[in-house]
Protein backbone atom coordinates (compact mmCIF):
# COMPACT_ATOMS: atom_id res chain seq x y z
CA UNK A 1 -17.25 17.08 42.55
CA UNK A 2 -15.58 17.41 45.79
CA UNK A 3 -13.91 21.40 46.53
CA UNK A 4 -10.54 21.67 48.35
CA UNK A 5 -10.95 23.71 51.86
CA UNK A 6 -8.77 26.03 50.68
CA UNK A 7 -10.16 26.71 47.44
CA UNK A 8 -13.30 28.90 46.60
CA UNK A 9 -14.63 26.79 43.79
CA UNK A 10 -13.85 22.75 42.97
CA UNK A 11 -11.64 22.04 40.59
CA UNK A 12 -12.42 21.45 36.75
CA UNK A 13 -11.93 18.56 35.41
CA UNK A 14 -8.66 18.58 32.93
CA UNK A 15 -8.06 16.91 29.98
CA UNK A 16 -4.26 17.39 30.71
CA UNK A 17 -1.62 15.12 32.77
CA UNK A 18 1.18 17.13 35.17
CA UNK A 19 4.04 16.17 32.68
CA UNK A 20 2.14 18.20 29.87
CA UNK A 21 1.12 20.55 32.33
CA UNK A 22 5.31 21.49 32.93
CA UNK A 23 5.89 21.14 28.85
CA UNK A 24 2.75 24.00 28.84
CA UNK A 25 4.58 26.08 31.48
CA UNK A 26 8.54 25.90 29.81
CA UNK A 27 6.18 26.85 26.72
CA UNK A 28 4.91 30.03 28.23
CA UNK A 29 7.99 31.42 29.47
CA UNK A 30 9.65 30.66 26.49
CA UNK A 31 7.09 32.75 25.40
CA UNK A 32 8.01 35.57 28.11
CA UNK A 33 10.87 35.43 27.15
CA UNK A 34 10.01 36.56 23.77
CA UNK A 35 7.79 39.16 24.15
CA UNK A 36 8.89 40.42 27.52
CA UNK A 37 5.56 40.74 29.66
CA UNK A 38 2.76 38.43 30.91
CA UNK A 39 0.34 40.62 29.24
CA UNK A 40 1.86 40.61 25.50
CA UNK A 41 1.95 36.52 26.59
CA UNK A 42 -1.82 36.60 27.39
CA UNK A 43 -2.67 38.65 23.91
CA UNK A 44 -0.38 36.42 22.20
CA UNK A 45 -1.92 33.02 23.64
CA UNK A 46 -5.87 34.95 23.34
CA UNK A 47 -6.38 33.92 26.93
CA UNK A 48 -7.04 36.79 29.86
CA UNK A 49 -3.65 37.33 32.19
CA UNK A 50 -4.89 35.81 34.78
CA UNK A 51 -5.71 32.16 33.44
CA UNK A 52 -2.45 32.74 31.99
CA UNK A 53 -0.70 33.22 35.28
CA UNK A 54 -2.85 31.06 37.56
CA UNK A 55 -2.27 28.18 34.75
CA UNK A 56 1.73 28.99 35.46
CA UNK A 57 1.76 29.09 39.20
CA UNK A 58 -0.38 25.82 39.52
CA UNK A 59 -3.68 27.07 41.09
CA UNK A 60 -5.86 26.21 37.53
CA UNK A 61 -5.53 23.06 35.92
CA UNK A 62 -5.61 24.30 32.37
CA UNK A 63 -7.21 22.38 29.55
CA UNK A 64 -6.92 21.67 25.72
CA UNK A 65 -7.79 25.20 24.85
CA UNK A 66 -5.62 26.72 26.64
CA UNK A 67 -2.76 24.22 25.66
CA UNK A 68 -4.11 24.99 21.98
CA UNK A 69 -3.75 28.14 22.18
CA UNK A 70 0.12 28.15 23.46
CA UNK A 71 1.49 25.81 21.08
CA UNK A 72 -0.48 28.52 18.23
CA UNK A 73 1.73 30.92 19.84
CA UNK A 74 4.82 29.38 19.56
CA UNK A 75 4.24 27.94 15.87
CA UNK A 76 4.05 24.07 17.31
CA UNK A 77 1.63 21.44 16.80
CA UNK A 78 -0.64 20.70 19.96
CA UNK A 79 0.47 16.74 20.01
CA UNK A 80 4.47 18.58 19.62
CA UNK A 81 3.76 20.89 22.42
CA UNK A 82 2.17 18.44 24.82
CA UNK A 83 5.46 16.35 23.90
CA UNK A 84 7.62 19.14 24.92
CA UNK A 85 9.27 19.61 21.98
CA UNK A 86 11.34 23.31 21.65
CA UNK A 87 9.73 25.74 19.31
CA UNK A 88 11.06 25.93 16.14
CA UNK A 89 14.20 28.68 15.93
CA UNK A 90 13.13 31.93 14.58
CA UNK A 91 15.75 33.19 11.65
CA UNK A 92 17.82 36.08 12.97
CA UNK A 93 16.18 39.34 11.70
CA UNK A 94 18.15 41.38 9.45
CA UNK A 95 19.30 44.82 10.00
CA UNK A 96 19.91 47.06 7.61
CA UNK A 97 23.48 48.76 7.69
CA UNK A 98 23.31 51.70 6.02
CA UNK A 99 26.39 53.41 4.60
CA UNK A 100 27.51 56.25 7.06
CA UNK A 101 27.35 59.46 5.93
CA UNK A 102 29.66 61.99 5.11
CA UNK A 103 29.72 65.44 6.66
CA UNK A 104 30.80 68.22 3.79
CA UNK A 105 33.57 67.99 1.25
CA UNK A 106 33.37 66.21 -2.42
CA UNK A 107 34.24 62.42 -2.38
């Protein structure tokens, strides 16, 4: 394998193409958009922060576990997420209204 100059190590070799690459990254900020920081991403995805963020900014070429493990995340098949299919919709949660209370006096 032949290293960059401006990289310490070569690069692996990937089983992914750049146009599944960009479907994995719109997946994983979908994702931060859910759960609000990198680190709930990286538990969510079981890979460490860094490979998460390094796989986003373009410096690691990811591969099929790591794409695995994002389209788990977001409740897609692999084949669906490499696609770029959107995740499915979540329903809306429900919230419980409860009945406001009265202060004193007989009803």
């Amino acid at each position: 394998m032949t290293g960059s100059k401006y990289r310490v190590r070569p690069l692996r070799g990937s089983d992914l193409i750049e146009i599944q690459r960009a479907n994995l990254r719109a997946l994983l900020r979908h994702l931060f958009r859910e759960h609000g920081t990198w680190i709930a991403v990286a538990h969510a995805v079981s890979h460490r922060r860094s490979v998460v963020l390094a796989f986003l900014d373009g410096t690691e070429p990811g591969n099929m576990a790591l794409a695995r493990s994002i389209a788990r995340a977001v409740g897609l098949s692999l084949d669906d997420a490499l696609a770029g299919k959107a995740p499915p919709k979540k329903a809306p949660s429900l919230v419980l209204v409860a009945s406001p209370r009265r202060k004193g006096g007989a009803s």
